[in-house]
C-alpha atoms as a PDB file:
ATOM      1  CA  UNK A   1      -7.538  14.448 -17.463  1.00  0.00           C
ATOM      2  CA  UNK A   2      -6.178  11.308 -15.987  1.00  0.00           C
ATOM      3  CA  UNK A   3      -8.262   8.316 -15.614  1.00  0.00           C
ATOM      4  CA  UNK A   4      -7.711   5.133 -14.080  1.00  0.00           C
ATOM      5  CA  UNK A   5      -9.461   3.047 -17.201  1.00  0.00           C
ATOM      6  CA  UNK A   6      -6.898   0.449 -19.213  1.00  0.00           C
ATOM      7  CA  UNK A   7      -3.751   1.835 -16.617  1.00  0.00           C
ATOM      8  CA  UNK A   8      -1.819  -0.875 -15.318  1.00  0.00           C
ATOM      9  CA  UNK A   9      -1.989  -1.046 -11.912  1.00  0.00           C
ATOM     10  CA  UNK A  10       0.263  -3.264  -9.397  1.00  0.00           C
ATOM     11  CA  UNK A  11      -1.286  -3.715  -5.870  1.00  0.00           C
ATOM     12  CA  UNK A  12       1.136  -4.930  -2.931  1.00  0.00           C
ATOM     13  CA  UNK A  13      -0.892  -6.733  -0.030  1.00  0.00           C
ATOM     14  CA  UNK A  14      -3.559  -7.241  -2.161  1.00  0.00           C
ATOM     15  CA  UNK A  15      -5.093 -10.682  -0.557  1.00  0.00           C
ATOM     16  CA  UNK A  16      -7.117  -9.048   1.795  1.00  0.00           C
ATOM     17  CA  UNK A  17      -8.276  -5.092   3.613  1.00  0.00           C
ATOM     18  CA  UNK A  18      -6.884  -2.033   2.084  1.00  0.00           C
ATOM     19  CA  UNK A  19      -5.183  -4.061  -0.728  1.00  0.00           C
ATOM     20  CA  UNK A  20      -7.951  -6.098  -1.783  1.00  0.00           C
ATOM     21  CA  UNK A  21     -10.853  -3.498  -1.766  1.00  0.00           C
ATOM     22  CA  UNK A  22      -8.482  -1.046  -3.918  1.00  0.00           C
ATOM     23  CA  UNK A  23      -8.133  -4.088  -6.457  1.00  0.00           C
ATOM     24  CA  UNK A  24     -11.991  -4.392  -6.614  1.00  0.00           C
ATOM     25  CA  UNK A  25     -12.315  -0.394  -6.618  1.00  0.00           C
ATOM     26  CA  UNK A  26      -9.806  -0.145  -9.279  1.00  0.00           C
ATOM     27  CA  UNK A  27     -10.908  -2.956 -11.795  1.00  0.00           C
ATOM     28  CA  UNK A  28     -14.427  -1.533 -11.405  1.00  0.00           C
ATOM     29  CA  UNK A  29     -12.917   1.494 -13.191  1.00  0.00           C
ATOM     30  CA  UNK A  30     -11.471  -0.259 -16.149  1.00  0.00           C
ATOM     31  CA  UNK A  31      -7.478  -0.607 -14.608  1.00  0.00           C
ATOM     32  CA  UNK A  32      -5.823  -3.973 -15.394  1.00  0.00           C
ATOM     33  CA  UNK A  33      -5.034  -4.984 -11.908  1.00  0.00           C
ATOM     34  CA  UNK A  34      -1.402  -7.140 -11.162  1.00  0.00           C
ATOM     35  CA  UNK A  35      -1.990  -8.608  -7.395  1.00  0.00           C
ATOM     36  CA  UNK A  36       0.758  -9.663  -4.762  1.00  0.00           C
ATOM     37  CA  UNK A  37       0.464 -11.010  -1.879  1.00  0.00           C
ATOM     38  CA  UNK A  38       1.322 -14.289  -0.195  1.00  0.00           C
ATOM     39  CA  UNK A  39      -1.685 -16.146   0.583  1.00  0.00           C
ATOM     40  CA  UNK A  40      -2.204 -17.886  -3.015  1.00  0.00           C
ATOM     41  CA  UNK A  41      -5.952 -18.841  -2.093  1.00  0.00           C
ATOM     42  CA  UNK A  42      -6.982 -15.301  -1.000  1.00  0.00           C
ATOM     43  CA  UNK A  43      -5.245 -13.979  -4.661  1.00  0.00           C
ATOM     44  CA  UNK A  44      -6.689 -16.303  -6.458  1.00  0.00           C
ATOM     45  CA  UNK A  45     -10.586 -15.706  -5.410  1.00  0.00           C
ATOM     46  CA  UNK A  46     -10.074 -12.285  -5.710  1.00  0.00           C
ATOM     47  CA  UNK A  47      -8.860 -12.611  -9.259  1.00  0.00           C
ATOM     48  CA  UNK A  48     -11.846 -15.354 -10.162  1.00  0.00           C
ATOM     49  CA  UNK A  49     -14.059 -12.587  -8.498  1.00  0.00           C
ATOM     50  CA  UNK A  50     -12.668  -9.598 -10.372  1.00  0.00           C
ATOM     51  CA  UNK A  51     -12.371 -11.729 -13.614  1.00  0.00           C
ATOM     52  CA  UNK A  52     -16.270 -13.282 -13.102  1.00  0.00           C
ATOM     53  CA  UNK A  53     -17.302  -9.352 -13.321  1.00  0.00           C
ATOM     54  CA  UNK A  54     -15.519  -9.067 -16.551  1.00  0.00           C
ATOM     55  CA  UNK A  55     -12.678  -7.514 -15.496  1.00  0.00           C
ATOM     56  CA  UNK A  56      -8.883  -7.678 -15.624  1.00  0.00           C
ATOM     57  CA  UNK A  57      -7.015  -9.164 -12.761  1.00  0.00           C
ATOM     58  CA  UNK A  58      -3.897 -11.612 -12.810  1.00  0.00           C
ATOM     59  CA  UNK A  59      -1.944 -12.392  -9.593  1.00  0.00           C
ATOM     60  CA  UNK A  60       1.574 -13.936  -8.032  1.00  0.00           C
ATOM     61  CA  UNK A  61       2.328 -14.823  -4.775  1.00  0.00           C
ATOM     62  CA  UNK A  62       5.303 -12.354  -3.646  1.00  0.00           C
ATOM     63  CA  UNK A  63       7.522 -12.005  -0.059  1.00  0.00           C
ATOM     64  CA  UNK A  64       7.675  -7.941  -0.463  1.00  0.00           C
ATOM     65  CA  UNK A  65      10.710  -8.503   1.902  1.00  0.00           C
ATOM     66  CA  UNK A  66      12.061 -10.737  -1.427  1.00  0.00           C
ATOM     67  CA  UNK A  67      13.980  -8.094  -3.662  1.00  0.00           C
ATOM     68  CA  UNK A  68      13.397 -10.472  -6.686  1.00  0.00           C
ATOM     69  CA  UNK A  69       9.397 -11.546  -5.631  1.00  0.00           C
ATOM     70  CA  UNK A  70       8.706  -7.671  -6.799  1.00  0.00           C
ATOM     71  CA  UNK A  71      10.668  -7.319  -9.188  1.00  0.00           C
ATOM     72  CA  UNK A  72       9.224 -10.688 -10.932  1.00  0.00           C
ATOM     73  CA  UNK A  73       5.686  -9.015  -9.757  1.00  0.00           C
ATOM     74  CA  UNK A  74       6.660  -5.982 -12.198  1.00  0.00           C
ATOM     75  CA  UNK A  75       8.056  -7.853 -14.988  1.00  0.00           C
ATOM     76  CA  UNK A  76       4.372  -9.813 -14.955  1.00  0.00           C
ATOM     77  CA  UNK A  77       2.441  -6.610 -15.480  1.00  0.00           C
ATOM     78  CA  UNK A  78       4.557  -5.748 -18.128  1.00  0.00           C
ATOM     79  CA  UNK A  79       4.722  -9.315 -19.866  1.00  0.00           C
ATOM     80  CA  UNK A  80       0.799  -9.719 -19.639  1.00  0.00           C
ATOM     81  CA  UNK A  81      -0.378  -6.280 -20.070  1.00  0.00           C
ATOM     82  CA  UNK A  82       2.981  -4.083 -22.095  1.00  0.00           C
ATOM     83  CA  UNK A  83       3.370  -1.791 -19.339  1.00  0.00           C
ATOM     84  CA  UNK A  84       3.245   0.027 -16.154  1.00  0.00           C
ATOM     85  CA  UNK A  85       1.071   2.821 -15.218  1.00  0.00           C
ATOM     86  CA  UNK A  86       0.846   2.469 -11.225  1.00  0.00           C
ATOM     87  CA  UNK A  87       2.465   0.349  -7.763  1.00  0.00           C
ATOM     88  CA  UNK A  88       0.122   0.898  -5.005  1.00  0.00           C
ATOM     89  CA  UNK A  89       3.210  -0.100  -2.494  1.00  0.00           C
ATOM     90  CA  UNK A  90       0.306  -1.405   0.410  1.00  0.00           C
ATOM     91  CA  UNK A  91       1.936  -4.081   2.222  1.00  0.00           C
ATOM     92  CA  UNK A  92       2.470  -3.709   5.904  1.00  0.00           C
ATOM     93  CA  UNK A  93       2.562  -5.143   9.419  1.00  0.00           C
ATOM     94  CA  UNK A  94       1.811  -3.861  12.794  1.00  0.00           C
ATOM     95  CA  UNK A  95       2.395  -5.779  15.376  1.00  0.00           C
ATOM     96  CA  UNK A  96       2.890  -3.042  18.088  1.00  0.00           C
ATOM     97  CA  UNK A  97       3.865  -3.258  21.637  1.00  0.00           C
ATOM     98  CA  UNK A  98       5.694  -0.946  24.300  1.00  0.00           C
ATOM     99  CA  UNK A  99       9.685  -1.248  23.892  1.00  0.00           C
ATOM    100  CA  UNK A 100      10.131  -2.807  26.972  1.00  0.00           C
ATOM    101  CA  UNK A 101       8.442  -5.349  25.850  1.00  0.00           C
ATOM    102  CA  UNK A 102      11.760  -5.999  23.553  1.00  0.00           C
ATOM    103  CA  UNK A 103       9.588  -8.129  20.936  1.00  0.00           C
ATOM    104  CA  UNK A 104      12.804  -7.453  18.723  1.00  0.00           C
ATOM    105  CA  UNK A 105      11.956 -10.295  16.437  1.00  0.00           C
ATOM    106  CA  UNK A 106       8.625  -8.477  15.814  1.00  0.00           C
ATOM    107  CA  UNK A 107      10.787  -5.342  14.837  1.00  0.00           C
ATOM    108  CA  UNK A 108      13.106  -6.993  12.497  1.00  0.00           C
ATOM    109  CA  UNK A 109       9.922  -8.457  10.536  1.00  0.00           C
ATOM    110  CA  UNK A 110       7.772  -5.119  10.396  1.00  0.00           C
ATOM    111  CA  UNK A 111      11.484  -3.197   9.417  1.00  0.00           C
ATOM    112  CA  UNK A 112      11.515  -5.746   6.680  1.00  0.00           C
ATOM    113  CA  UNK A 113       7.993  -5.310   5.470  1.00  0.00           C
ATOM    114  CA  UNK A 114       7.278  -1.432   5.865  1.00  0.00           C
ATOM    115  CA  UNK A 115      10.314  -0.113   5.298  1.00  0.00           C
ATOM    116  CA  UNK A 116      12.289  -2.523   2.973  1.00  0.00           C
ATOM    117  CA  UNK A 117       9.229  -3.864   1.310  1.00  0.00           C
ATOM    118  CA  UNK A 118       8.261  -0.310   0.116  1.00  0.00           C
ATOM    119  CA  UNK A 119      12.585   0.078  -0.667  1.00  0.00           C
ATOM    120  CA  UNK A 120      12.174  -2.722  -2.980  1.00  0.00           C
ATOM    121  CA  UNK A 121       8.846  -1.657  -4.839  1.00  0.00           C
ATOM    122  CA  UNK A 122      10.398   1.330  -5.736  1.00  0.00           C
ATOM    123  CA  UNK A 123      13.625   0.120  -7.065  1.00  0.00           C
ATOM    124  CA  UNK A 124      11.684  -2.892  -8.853  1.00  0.00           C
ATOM    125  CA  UNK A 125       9.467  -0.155 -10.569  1.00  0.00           C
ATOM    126  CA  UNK A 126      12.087   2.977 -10.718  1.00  0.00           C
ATOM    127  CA  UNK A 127      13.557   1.819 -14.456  1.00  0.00           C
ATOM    128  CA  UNK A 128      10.328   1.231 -15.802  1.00  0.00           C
ATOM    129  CA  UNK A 129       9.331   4.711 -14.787  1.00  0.00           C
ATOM    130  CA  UNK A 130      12.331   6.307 -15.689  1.00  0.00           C
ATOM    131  CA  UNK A 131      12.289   5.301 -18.895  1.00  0.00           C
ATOM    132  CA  UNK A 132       9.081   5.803 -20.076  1.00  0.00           C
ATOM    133  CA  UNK A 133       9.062   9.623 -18.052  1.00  0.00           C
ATOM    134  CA  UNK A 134       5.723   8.409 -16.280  1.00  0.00           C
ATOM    135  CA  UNK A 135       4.401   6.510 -13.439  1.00  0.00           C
ATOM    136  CA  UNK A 136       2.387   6.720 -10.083  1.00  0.00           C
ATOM    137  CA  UNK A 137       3.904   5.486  -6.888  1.00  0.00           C
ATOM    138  CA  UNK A 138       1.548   4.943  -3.906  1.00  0.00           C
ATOM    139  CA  UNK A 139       1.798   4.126  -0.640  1.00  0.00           C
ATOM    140  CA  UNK A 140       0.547   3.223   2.789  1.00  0.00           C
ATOM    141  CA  UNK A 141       1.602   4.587   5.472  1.00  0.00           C
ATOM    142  CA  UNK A 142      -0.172   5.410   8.651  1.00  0.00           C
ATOM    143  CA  UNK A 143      -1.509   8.204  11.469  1.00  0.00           C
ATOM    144  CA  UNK A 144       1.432   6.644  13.541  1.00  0.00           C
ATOM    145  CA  UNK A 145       3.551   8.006  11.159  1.00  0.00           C
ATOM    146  CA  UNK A 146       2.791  11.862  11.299  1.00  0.00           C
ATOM    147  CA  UNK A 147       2.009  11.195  15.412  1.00  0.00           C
ATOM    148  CA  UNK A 148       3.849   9.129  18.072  1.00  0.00           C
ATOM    149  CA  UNK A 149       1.918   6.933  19.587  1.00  0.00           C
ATOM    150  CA  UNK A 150       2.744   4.777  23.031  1.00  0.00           C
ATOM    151  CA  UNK A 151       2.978   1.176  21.646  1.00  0.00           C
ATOM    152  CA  UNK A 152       3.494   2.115  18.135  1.00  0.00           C
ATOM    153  CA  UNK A 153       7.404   2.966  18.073  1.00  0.00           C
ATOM    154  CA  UNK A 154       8.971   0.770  15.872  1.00  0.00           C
ATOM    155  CA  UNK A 155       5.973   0.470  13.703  1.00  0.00           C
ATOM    156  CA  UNK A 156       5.862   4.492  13.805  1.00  0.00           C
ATOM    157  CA  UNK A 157       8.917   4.216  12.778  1.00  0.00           C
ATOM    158  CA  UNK A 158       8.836   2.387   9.882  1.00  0.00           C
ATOM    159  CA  UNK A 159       5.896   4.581   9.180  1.00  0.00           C
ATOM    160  CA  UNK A 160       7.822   8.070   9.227  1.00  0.00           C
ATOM    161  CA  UNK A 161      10.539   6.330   7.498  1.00  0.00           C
ATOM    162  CA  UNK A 162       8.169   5.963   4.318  1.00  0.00           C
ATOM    163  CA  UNK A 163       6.802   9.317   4.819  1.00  0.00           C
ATOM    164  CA  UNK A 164      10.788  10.850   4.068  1.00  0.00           C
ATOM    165  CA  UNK A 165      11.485   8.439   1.498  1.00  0.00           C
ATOM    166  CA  UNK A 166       8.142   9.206  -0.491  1.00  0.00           C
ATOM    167  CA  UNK A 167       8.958  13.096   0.005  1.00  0.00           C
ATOM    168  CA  UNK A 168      12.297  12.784  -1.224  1.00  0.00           C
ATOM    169  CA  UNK A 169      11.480  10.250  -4.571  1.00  0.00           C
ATOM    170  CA  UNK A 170       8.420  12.974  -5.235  1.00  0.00           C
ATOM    171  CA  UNK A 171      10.842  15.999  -5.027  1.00  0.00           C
ATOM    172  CA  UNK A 172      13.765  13.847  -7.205  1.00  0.00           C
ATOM    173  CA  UNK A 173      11.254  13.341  -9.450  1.00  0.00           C
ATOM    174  CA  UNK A 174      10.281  16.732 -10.331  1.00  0.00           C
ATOM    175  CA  UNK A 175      14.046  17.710 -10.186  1.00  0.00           C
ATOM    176  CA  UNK A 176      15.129  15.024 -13.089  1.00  0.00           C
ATOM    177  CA  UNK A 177      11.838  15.571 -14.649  1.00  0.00           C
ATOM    178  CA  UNK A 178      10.502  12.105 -15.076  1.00  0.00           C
ATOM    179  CA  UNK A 179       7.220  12.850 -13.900  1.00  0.00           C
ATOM    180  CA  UNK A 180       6.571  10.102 -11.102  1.00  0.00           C
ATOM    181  CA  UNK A 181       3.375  10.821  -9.084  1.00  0.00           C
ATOM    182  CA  UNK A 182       3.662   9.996  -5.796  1.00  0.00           C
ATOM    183  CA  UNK A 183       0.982   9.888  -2.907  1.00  0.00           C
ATOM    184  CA  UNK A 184       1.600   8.758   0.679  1.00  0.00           C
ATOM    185  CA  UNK A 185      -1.655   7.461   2.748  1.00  0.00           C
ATOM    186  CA  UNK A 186      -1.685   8.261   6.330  1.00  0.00           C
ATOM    187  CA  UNK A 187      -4.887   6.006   7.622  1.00  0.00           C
ATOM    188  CA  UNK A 188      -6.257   5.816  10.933  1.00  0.00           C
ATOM    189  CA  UNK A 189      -9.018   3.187  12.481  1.00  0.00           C
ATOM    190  CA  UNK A 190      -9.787   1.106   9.260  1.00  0.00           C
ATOM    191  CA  UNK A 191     -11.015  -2.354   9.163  1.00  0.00           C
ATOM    192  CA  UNK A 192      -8.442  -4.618   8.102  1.00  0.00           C
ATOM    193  CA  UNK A 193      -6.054  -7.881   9.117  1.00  0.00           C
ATOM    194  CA  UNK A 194      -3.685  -5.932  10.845  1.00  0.00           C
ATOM    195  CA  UNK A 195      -4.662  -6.442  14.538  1.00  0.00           C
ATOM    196  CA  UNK A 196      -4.086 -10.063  13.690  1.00  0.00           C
ATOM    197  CA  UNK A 197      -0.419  -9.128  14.044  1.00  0.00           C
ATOM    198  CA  UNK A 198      -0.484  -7.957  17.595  1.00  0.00           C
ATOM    199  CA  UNK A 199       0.858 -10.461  20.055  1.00  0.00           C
ATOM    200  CA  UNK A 200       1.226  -8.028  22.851  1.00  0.00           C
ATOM    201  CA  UNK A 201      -2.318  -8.952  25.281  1.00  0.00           C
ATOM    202  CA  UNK A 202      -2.679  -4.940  26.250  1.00  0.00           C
ATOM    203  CA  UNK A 203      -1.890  -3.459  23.455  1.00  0.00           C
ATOM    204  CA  UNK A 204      -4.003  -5.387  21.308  1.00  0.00           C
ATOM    205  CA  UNK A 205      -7.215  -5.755  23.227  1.00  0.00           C
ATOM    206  CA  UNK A 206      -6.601  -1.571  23.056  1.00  0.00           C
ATOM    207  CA  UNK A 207      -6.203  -1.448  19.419  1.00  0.00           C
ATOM    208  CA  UNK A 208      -9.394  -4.146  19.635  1.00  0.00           C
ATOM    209  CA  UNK A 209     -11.311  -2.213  21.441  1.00  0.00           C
ATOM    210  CA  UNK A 210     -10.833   1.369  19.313  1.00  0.00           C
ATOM    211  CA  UNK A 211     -11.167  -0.410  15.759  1.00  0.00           C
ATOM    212  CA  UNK A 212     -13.979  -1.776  17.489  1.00  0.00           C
ATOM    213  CA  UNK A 213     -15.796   1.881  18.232  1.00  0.00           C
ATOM    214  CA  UNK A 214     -14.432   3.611  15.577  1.00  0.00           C
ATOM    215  CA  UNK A 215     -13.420   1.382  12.879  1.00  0.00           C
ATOM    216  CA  UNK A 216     -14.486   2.136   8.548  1.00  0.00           C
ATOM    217  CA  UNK A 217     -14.263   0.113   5.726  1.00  0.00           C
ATOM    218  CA  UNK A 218     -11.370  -0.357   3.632  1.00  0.00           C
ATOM    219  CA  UNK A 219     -13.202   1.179   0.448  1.00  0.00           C
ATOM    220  CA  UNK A 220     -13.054   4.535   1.890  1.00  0.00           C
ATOM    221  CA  UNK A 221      -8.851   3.935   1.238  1.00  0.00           C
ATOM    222  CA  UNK A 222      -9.498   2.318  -1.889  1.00  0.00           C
ATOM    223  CA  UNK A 223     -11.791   5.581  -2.959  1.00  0.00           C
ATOM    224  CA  UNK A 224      -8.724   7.433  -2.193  1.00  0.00           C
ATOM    225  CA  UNK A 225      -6.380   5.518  -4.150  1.00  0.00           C
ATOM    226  CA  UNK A 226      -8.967   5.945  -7.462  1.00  0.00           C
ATOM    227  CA  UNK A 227      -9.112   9.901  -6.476  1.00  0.00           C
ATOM    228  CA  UNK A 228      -5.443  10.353  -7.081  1.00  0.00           C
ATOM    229  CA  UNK A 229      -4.844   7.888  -9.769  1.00  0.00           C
ATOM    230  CA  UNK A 230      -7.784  10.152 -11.652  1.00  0.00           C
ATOM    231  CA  UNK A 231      -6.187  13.484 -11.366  1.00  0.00           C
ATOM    232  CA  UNK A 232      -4.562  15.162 -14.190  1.00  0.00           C
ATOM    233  CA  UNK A 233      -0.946  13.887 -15.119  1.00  0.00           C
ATOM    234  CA  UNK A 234       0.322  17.428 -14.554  1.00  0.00           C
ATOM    235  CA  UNK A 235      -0.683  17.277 -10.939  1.00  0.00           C
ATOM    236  CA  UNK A 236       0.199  15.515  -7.621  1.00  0.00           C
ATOM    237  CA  UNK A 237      -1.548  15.109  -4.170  1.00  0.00           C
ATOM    238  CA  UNK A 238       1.158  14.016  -2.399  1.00  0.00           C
ATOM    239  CA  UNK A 239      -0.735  13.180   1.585  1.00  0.00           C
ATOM    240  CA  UNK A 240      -3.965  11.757   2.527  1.00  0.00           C
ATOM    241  CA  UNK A 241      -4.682  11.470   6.310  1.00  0.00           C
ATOM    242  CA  UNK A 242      -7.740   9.660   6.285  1.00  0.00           C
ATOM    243  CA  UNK A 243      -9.689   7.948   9.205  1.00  0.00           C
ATOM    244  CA  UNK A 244     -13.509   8.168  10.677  1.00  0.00           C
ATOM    245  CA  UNK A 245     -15.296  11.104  11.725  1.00  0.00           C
ATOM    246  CA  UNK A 246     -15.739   9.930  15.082  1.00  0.00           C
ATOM    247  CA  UNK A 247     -12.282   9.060  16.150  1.00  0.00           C
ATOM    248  CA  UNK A 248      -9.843  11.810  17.782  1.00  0.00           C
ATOM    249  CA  UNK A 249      -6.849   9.985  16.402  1.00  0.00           C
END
């Protein structure tokens, strides 16, 4: 059996919602958790808070956009701790509006978080991997990218986009037998920072209003996240859709 006490675990957008309750989740189980993000106050209470329970927790403030900010992330984990056993790739944006709303600055940025952010996890953590024939890539994706939804399409599309490239690294994995893990998370309504994002007036009091109704914590990710991390090295759940019971998403 796998189990998620002493691995080495990296945690992208880890200063607050799905990020930061994984971190807690995690460290709870004995993992040695590496935290990036880019609000330095948010990291470090999270570490003093992890650390104050007797846990492991260090942290650096990283631009996942920043090729070099992850890469430094990775070579921290393995400086401090030897090595690494998990990226939970969880950074991400969504600041959604129709097209014809041409917010085209808006979907530059969430192309450069979602999609290139993820890009540069993975190649920041693909040598380490590699070479030791292990490793556990995770990442976030989102209902809005296995569905299309009105006000979502560049965001859905940065969405789908990790949904292929996670596919692909998990089947190019098992074909040069390095035995990478992978696991995509397709969340719907969950409690986080991301409708802070939205500058669009209908489509956010929308979003507002369904997160609102239907919204769950961001523990029920983080549980998740611990669930695959603990299964047996010889296996791999590649998808989790996971939002409330109550919402038709």
């Amino acid at each position: 059996m796998s189990t998620i006490k002493n691995k080495v675990v990296i945690i992208t957008g880890a200063s607050s919602g799905i990020g930061e309750a994984t971190a807690k989740v995690l460290a709870a189980k004995g993992a040695k958790v590496v935290l990036g993000a880019r609000r330095e106050d948010r990291l470090a209470k999270l570490a003093e808070e992890i650390q104050a329970n007797g846990e492991q927790a260090i942290y650096k403030v990283i631009d996942v956009a920043n090729a070099d900010d992850t890469k430094q992330l990775v070579q921290l984990a393995k400086d401090t701790y030897g090595r690494v056993d998990v990226i939970f790739l969880n950074a991400g944006i969504m600041p959604s509006s129709p097209l014809s709303a041409l917010k085209t600055d808006e979907w530059e940025t969430m192309i450069d978080v979602n999609i290139k952010g993820v890009l540069n996890g993975i190649a920041a953590v693909l040598p380490t991997f590699t070479a030791q024939k292990s490793g556990h890539i995770i990442t976030t994706s989102s209902v809005a990218g296995l569905k299309a939804y009105p006000g979502s399409g560049v965001y859905g599309a940065t969405k789908w986009a990790v949904r292929d490239l996670m596919e692909v690294l998990r089947i190019e994995s098992a074909l040069e037998g390095t035995n990478i893990r992978t696991a995509t998370i397709y969340p719907a309504a969950i409690n986080t920072e991301l409708l802070d994002t939205i500058t669009d007036k209908t489509t956010s009091e929308g979003m507002t209003a369904l997160y609102k109704q239907h919204g769950i914590s961001p523990e029920r990710i983080a549980n998740v996240v611990a669930f695959a991390i603990e299964q047996p090295d010889d296996t791999n759940i590649s998808e989790f859709t996971i939002g409330p019971t109550t919402q038709p998403w």
